[in-house]
C-alpha atoms as a PDB file:
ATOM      1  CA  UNK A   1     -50.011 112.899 113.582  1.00  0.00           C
ATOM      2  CA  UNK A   2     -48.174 110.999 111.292  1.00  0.00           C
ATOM      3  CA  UNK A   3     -49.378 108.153 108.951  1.00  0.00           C
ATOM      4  CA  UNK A   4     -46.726 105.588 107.352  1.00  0.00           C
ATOM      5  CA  UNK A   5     -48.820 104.062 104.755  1.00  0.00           C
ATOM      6  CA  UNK A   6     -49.851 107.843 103.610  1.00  0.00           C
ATOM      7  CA  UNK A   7     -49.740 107.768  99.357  1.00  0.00           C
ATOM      8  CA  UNK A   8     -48.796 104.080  99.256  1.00  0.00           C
ATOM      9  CA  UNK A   9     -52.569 103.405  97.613  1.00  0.00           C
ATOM     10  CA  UNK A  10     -51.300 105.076  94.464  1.00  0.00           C
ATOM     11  CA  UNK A  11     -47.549 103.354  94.144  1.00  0.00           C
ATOM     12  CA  UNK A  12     -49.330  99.702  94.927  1.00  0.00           C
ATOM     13  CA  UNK A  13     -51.608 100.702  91.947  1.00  0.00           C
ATOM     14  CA  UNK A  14     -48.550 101.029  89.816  1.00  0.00           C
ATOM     15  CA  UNK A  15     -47.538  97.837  88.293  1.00  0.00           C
ATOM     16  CA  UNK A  16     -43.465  97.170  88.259  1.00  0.00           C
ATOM     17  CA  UNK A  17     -42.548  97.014  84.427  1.00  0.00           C
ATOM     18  CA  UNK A  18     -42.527  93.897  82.307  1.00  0.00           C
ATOM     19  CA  UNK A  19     -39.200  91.859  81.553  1.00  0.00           C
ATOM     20  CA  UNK A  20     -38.279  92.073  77.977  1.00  0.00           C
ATOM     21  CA  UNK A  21     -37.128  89.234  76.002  1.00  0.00           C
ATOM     22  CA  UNK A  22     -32.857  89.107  75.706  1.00  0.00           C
ATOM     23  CA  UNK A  23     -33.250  88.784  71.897  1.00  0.00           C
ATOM     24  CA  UNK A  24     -35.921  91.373  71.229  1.00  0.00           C
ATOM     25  CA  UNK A  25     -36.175  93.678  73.539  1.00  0.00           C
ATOM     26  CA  UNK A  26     -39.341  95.678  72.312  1.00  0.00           C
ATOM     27  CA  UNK A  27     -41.053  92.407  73.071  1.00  0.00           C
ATOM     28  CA  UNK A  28     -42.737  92.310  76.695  1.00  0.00           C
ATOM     29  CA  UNK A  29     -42.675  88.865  78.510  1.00  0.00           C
ATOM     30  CA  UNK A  30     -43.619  86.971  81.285  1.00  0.00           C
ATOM     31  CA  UNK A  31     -42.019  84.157  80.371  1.00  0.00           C
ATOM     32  CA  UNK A  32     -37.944  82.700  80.619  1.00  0.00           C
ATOM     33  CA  UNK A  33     -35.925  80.049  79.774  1.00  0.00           C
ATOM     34  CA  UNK A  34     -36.045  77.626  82.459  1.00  0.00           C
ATOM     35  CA  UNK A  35     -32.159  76.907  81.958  1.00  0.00           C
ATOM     36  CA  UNK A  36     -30.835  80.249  81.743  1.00  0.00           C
ATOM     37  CA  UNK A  37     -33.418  81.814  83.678  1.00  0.00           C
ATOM     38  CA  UNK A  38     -33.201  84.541  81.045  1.00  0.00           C
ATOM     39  CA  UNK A  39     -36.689  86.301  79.452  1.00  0.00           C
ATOM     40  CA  UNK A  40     -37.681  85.375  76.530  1.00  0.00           C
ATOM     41  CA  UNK A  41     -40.243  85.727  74.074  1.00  0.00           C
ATOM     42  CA  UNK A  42     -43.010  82.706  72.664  1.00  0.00           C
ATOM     43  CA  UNK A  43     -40.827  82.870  69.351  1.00  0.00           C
ATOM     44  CA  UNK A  44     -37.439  82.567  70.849  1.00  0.00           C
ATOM     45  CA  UNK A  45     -38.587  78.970  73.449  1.00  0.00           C
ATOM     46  CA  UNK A  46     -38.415  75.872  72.362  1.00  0.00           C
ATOM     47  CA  UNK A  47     -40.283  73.146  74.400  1.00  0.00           C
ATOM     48  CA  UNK A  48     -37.652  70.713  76.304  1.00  0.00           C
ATOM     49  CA  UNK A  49     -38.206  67.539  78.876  1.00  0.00           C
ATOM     50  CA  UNK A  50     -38.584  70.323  81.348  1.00  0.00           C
ATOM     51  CA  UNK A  51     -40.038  73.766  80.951  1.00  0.00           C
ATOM     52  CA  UNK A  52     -39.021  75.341  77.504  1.00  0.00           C
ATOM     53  CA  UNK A  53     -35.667  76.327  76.697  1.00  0.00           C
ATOM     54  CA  UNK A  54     -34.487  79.462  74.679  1.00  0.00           C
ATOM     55  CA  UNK A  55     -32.708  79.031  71.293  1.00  0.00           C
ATOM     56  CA  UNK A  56     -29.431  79.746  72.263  1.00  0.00           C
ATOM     57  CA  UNK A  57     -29.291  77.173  75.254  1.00  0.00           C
ATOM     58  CA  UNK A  58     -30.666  74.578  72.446  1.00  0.00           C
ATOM     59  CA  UNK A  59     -28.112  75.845  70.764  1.00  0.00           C
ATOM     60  CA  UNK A  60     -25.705  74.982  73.199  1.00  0.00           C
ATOM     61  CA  UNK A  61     -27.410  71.679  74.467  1.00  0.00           C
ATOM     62  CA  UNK A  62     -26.882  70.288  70.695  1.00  0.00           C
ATOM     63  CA  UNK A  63     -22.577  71.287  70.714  1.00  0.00           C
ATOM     64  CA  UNK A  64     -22.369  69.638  73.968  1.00  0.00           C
ATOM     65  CA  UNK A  65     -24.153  66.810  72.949  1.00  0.00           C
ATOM     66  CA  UNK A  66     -22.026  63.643  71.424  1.00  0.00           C
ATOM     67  CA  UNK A  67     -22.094  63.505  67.981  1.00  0.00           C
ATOM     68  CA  UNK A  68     -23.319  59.789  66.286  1.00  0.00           C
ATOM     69  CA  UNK A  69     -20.222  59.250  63.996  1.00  0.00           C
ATOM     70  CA  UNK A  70     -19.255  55.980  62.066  1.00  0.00           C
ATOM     71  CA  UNK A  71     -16.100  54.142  62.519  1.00  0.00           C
ATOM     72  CA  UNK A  72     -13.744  56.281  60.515  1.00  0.00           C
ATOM     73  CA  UNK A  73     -15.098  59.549  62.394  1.00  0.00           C
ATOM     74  CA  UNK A  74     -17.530  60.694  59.902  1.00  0.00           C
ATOM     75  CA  UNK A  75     -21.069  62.889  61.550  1.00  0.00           C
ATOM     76  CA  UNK A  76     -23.698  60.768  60.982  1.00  0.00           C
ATOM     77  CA  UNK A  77     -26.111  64.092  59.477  1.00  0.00           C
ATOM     78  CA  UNK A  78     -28.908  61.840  58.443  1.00  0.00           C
ATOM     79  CA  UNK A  79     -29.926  58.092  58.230  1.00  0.00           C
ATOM     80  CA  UNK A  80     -30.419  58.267  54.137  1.00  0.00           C
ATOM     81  CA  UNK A  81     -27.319  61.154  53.214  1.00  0.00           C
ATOM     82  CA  UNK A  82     -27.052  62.125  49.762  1.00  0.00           C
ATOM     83  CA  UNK A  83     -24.002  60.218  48.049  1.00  0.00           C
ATOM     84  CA  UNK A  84     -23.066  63.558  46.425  1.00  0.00           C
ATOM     85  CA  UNK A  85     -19.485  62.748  45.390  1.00  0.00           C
ATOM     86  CA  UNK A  86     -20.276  59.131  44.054  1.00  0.00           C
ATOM     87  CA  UNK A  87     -22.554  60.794  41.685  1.00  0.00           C
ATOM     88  CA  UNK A  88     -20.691  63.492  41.156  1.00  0.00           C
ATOM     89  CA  UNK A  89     -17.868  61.162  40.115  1.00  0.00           C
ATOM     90  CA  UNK A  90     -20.337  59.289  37.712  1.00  0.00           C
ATOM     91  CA  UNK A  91     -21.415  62.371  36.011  1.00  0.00           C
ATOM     92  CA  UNK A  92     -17.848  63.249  35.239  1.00  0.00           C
ATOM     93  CA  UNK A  93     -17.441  59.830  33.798  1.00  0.00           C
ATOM     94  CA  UNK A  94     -20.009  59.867  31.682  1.00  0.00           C
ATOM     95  CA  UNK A  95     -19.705  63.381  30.595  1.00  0.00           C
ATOM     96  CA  UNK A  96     -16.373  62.695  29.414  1.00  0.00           C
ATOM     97  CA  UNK A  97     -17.743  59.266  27.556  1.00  0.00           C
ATOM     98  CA  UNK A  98     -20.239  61.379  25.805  1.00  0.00           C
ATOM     99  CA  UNK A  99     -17.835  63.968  24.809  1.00  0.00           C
ATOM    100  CA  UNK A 100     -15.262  61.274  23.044  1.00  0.00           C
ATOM    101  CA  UNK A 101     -18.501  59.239  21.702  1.00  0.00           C
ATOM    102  CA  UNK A 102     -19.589  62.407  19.923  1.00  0.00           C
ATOM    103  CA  UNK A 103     -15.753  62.655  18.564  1.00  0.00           C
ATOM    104  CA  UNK A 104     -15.235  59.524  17.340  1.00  0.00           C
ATOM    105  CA  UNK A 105     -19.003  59.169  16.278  1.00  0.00           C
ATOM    106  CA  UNK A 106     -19.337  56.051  17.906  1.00  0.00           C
ATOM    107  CA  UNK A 107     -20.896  54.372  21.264  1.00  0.00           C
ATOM    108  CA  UNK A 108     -19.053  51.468  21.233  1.00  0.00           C
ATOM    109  CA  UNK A 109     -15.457  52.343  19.762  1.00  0.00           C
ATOM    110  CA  UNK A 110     -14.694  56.016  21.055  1.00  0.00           C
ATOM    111  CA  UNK A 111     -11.297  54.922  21.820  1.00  0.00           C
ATOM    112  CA  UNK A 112     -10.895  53.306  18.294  1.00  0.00           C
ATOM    113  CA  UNK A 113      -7.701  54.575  15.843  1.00  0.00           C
ATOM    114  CA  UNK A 114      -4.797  53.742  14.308  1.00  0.00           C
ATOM    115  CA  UNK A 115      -0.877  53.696  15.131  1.00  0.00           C
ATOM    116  CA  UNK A 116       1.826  54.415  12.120  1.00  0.00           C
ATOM    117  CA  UNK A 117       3.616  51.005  12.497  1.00  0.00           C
ATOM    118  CA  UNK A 118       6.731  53.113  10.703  1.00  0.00           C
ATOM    119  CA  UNK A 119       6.517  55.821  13.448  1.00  0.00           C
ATOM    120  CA  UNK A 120       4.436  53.690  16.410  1.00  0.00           C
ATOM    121  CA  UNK A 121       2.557  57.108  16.806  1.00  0.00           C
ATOM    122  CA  UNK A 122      -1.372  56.409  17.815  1.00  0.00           C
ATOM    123  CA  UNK A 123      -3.889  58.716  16.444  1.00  0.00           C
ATOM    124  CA  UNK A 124      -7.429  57.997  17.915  1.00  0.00           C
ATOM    125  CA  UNK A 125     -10.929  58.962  16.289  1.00  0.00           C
ATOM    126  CA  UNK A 126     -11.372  60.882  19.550  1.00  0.00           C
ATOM    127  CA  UNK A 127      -8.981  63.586  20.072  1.00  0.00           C
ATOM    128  CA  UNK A 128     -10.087  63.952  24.028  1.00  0.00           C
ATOM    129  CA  UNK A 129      -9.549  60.172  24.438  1.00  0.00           C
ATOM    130  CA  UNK A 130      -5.866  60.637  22.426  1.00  0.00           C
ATOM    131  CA  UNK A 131      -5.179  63.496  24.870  1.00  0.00           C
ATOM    132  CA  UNK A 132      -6.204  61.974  28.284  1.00  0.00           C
ATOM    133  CA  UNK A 133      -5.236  58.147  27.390  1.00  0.00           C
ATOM    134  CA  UNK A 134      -2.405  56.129  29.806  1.00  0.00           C
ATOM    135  CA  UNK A 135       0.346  55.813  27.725  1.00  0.00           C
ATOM    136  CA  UNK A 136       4.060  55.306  29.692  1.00  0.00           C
ATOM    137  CA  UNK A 137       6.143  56.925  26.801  1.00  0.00           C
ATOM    138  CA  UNK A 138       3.893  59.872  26.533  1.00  0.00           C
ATOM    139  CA  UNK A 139       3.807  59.885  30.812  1.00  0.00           C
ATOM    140  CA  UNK A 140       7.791  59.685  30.510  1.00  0.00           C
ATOM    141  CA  UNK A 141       7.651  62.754  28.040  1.00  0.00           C
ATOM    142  CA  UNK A 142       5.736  64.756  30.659  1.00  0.00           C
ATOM    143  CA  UNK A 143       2.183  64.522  29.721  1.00  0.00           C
ATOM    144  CA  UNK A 144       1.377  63.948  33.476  1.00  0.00           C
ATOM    145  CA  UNK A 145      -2.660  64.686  32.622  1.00  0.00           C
ATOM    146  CA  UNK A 146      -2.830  60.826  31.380  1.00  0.00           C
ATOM    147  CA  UNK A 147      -2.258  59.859  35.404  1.00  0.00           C
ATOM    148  CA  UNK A 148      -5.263  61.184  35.925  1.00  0.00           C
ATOM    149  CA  UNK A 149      -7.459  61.496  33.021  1.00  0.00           C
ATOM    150  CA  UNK A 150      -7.407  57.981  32.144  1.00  0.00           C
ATOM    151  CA  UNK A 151      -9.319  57.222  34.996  1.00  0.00           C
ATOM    152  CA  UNK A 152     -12.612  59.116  33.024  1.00  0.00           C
ATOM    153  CA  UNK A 153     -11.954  57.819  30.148  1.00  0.00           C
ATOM    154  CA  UNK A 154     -13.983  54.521  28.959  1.00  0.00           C
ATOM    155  CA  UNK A 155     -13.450  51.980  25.981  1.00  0.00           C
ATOM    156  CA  UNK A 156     -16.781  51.433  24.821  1.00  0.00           C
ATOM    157  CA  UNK A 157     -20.598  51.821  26.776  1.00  0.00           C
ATOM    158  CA  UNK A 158     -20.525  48.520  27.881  1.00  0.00           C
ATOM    159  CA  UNK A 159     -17.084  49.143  29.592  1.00  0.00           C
ATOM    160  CA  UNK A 160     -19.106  52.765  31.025  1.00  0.00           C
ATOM    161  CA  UNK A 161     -21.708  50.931  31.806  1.00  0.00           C
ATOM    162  CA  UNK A 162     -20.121  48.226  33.786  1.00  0.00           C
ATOM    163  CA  UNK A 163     -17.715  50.093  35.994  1.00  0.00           C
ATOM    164  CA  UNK A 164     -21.147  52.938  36.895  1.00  0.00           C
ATOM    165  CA  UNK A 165     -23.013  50.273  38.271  1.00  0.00           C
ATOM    166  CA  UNK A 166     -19.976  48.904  40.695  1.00  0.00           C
ATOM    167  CA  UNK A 167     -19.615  52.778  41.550  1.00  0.00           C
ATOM    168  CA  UNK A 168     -23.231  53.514  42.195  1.00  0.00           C
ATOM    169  CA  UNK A 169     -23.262  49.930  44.438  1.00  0.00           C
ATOM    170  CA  UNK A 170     -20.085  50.401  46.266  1.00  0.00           C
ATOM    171  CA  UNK A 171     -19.356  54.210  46.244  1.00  0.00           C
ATOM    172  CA  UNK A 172     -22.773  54.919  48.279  1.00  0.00           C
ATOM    173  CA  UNK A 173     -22.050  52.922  51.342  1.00  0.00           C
ATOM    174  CA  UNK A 174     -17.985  53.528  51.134  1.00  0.00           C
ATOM    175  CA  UNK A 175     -19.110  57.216  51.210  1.00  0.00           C
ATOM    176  CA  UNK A 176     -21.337  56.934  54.315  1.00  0.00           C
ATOM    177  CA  UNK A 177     -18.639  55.752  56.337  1.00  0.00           C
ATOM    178  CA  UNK A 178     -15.465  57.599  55.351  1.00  0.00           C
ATOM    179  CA  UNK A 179     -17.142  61.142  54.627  1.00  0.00           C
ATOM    180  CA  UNK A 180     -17.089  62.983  51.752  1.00  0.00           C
ATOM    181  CA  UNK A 181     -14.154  64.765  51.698  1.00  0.00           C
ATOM    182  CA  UNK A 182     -12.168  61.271  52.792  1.00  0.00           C
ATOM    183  CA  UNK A 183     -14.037  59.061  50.394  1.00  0.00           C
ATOM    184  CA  UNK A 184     -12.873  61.940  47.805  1.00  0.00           C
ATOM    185  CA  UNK A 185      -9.083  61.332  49.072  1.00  0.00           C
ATOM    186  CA  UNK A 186      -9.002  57.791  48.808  1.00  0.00           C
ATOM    187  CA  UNK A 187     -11.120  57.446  45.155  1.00  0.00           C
ATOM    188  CA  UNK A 188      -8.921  59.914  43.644  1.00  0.00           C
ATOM    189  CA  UNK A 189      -5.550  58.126  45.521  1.00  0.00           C
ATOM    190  CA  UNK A 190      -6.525  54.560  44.556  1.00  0.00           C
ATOM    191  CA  UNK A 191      -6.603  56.120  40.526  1.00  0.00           C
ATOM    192  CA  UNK A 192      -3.308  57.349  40.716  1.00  0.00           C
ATOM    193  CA  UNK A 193      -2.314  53.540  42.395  1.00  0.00           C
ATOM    194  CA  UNK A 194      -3.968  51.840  39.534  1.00  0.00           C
ATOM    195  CA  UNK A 195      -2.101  54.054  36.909  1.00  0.00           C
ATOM    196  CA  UNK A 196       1.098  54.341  38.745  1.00  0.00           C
ATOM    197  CA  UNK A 197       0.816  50.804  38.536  1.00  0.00           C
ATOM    198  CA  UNK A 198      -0.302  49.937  35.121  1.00  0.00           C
ATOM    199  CA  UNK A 199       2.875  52.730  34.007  1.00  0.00           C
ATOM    200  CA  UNK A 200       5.675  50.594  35.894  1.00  0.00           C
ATOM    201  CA  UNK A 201       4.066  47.211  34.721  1.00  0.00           C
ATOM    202  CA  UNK A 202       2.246  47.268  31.458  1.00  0.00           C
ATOM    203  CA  UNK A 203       4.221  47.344  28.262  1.00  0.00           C
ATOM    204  CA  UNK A 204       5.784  50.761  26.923  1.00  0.00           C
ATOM    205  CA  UNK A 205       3.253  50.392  24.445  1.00  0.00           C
ATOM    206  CA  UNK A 206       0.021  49.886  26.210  1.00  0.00           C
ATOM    207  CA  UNK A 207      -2.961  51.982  26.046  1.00  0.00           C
ATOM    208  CA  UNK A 208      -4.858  51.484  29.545  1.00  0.00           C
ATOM    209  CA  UNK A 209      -8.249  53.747  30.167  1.00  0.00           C
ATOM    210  CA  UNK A 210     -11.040  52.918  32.581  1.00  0.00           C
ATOM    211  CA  UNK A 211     -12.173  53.754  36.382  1.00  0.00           C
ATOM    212  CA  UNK A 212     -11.800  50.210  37.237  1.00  0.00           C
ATOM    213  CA  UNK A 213      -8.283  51.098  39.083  1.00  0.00           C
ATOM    214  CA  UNK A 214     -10.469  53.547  41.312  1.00  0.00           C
ATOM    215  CA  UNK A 215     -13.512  51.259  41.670  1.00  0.00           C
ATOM    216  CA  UNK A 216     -10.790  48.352  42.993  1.00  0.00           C
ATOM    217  CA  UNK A 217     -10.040  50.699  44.934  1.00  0.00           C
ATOM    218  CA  UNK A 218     -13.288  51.197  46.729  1.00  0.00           C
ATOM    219  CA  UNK A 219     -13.625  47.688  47.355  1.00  0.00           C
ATOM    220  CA  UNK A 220     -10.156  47.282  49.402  1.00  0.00           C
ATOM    221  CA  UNK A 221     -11.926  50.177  51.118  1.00  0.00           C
ATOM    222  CA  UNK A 222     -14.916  48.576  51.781  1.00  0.00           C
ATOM    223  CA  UNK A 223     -13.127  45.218  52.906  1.00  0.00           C
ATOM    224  CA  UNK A 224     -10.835  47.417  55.485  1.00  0.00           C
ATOM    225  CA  UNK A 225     -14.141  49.278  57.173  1.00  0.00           C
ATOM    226  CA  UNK A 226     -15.890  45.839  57.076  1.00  0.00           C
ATOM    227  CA  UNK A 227     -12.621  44.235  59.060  1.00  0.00           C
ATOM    228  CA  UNK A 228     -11.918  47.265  61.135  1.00  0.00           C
ATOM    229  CA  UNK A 229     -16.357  46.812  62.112  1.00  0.00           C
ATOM    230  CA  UNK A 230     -15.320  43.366  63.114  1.00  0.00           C
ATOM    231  CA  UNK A 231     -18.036  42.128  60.039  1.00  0.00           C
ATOM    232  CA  UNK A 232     -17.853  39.595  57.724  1.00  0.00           C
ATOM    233  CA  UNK A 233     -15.711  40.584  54.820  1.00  0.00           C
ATOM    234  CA  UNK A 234     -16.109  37.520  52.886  1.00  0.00           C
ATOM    235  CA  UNK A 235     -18.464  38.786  50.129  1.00  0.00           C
ATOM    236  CA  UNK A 236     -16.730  41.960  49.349  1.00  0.00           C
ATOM    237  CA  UNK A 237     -13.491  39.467  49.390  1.00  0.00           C
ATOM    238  CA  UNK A 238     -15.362  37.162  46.823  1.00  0.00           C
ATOM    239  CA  UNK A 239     -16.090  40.177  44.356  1.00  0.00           C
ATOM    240  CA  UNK A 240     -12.321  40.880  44.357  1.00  0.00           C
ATOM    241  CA  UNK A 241     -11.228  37.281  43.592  1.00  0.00           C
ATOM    242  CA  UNK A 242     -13.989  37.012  40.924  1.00  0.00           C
ATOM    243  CA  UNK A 243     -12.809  40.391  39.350  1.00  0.00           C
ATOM    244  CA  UNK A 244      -9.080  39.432  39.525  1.00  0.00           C
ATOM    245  CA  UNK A 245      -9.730  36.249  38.229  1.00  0.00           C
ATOM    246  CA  UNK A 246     -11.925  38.016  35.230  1.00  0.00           C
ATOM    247  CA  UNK A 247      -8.906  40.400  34.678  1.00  0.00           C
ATOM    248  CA  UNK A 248      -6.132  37.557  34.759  1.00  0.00           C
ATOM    249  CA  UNK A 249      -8.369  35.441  31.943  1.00  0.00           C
ATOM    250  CA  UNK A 250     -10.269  38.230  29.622  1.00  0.00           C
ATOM    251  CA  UNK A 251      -7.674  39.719  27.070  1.00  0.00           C
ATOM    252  CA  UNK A 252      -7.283  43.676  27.067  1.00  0.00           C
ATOM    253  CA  UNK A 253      -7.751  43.888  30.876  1.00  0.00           C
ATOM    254  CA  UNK A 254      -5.290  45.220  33.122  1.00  0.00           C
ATOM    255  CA  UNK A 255      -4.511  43.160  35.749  1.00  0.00           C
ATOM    256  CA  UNK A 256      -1.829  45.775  37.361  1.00  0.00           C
ATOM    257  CA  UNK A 257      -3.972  48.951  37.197  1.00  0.00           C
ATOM    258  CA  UNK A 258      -6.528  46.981  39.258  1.00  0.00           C
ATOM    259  CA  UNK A 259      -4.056  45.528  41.727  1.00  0.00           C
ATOM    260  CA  UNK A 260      -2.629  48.511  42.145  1.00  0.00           C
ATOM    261  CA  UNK A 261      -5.639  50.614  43.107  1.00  0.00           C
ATOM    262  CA  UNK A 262      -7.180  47.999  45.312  1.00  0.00           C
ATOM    263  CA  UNK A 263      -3.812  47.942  47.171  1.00  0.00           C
ATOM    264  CA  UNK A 264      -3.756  51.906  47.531  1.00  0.00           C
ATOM    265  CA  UNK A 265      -7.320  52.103  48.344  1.00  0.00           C
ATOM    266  CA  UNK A 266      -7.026  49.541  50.962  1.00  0.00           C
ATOM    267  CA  UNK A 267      -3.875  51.498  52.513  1.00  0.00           C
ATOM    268  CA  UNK A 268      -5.341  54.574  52.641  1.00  0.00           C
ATOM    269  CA  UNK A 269      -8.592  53.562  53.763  1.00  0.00           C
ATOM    270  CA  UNK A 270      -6.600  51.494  56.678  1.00  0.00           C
ATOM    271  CA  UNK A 271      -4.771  54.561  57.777  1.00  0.00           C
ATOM    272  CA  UNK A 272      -8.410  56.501  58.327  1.00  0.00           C
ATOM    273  CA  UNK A 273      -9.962  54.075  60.349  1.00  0.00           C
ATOM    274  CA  UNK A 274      -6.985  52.502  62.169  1.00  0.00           C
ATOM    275  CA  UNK A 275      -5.755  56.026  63.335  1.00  0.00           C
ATOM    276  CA  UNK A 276      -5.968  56.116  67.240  1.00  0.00           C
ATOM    277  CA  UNK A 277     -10.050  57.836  67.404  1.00  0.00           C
ATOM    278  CA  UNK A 278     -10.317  58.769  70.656  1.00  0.00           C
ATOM    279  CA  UNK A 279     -13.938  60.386  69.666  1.00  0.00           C
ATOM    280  CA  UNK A 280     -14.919  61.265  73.334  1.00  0.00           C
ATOM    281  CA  UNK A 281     -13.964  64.961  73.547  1.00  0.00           C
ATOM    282  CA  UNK A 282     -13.275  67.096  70.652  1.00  0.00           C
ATOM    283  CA  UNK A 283      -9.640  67.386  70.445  1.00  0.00           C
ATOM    284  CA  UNK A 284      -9.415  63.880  70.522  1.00  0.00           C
ATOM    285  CA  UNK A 285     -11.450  64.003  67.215  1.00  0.00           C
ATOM    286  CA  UNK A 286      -9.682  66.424  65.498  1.00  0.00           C
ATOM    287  CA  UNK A 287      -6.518  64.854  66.738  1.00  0.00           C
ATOM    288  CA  UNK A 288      -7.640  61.492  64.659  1.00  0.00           C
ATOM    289  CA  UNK A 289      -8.879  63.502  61.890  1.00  0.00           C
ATOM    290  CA  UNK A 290      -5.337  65.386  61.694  1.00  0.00           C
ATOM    291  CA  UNK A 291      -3.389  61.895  61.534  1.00  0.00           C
ATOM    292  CA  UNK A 292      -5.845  60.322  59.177  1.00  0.00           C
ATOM    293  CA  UNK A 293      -5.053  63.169  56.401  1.00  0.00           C
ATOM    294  CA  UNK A 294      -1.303  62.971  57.185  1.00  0.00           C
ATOM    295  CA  UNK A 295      -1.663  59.471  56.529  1.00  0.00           C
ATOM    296  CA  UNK A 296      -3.244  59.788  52.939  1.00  0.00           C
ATOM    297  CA  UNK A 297      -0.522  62.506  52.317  1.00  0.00           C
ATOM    298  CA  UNK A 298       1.937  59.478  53.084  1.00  0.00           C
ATOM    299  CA  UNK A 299       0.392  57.029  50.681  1.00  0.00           C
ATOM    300  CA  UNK A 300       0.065  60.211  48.268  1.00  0.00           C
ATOM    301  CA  UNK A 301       3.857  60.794  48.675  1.00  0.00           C
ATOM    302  CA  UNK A 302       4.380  56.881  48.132  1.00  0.00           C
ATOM    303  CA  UNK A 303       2.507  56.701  44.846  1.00  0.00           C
ATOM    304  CA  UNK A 304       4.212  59.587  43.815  1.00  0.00           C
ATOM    305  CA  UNK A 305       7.612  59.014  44.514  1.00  0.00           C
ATOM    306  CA  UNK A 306       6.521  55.364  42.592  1.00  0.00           C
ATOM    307  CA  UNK A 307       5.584  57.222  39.766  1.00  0.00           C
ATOM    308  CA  UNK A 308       8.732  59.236  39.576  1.00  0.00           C
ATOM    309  CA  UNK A 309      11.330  56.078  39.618  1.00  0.00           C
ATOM    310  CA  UNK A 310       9.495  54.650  36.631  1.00  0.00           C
ATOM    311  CA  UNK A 311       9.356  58.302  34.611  1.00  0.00           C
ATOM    312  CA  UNK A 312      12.961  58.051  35.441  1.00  0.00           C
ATOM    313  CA  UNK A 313      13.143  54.707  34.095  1.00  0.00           C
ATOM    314  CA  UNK A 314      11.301  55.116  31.178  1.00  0.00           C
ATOM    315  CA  UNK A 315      13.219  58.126  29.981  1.00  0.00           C
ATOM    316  CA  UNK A 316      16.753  55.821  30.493  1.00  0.00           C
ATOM    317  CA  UNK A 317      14.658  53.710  28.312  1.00  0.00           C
ATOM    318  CA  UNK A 318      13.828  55.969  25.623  1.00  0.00           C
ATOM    319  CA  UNK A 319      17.144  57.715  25.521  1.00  0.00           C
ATOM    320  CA  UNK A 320      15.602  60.926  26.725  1.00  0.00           C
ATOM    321  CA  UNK A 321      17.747  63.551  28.763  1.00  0.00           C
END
């Protein structure tokens, strides 16, 4: 006589061993993602609309998600982002203020000095301000620094003072939109415009210092993002007029290093934001992020190759070989 069920008591008694979670598996659990289906532990779910998800399906949920971007392409991190490179950029100003203040002993003429009217040779109180100064003959002699070092260098506070405030109330918002890297590119392209310009324009013998080239610069950027946003640009347009007309009518301003970065600024904030986006799948992204750095490259090249045909010029001039 047979029985079927005969020592099945002891194996029902016997319960089947508990799933362990995929990410730690000495961790016993009754519980799984309800996308994956996957076990996982109370430390690796995260509640979702339905059920709670494991960390590497949020993971995944937040790459496939759409990204909120502004109109040049730039992830939209936070609502109130850090404007890291604006103040990084006033820093450096002022740093380099203090340092030819303390050289020349003096707030409000650290670019002050003399010229030999026998030789025409400046010397400056500040020897940082001599070195970094926009001068074309010394540009045509090689001393390519000037291009850019003139840009952080500052005749006076009040002239400091003056261009830092337009930076702190335009770089923030300019920054926002373009990205940091991008709002970098164009600041540091719309300097080189305003000296590349002041060198072919200004006298042989002009000294020209300041950020103001840059800071024009910003505001053709701003006036591009607020066209390409179909917004008003009027105001931004007003502060340029005003500022023009202030450079054309206040002696010892230079009209052509602030034409010439708010032109360069405006190009190569146009060729970010005007760049065919596409933003709806990835490669159309980077796709529009490729072309908008090969466009600054271009205006790069421009301003350069500008700069070269007047070093060329200049030396003609100067009867250098």
């Amino acid at each position: 006589m047979t029985n079927p069920g005969w020592g099945g008591a002891a194996s029902e008694g016997t319960p089947p061993p508990q799933p362990r979670c995929v990410r730690h598996p000495d961790r016993p659990t009754a519980l799984s993602c309800t996308r994956c289906g996957r076990p996982a532990c109370p430390d690796c779910l995260r509640a979702a609309s339905v059920g709670h998800q494991c960390v590497d399906c949020v993971a995944a949920g937040q790459r496939e998600m759409p990204q909120a971007r502004t109109v040049s392409g730039a992830q939209i991190r936070t609502q109130n982002p850090t404007p890291v490179v604006t103040y990084a950029l006033m820093a450096l100003n002022v740093l380099i203020f203090a340092i030819t203040a303390l050289q020349a002993k003096s707030l409000m003429d650290n670019g002050g000095g003399v010229i030999n009217r026998f030789t025409g040779v400046a010397t400056f109180d500040s020897p940082l301000f001599g070195r970094l100064v926009l001068a074309p003959d010394l540009v045509a002699q090689g001393e390519w620094i000037r291009l850019l070092g003139s840009g952080f260098l500052h005749f006076g506070l009040v002239h400091l003072a003056v261009n830092m405030f337009a930076l702190w109330v335009l770089g923030r918002d300019t920054e926002f939109v373009l990205g940091r890297s991008r709002y970098l590119a164009v600041y540091l392209l719309a300097l080189f415009g305003g000296s590349a310009s002041a060198l072919t324009f200004e006298s042989l013998g002009a000294f020209t210092a300041g950020a103001s080239g840059a800071i024009f610069g910003i505001m053709g950027a701003q006036a591009v993002l607020l066209l390409r946003m179909r917004r008003s640009a009027n105001p931004i347009l007003a502060v340029i007029g005003l500022n023009i007309v202030i450079s054309l009518t206040v002696p010892g301003i230079s009209l052509w290093g602030h034409i010439g970065g708010l032109v360069v600024g405006a190009a190569a904030t146009a060729v970010l934001v005007y760049a065919p986006t596409g933003q709806r799948t990835a490669a159309d992204l980077a796709r529009s992020r490729t072309l908008g750095w090969v466009g600054l490259a271009a205006v790069g090249v421009l301003v350069a190759g500008l700069i070269a045909l007047r070093v060329v010029g200049l030396r003609d001039q100067m009867g250098l070989a």
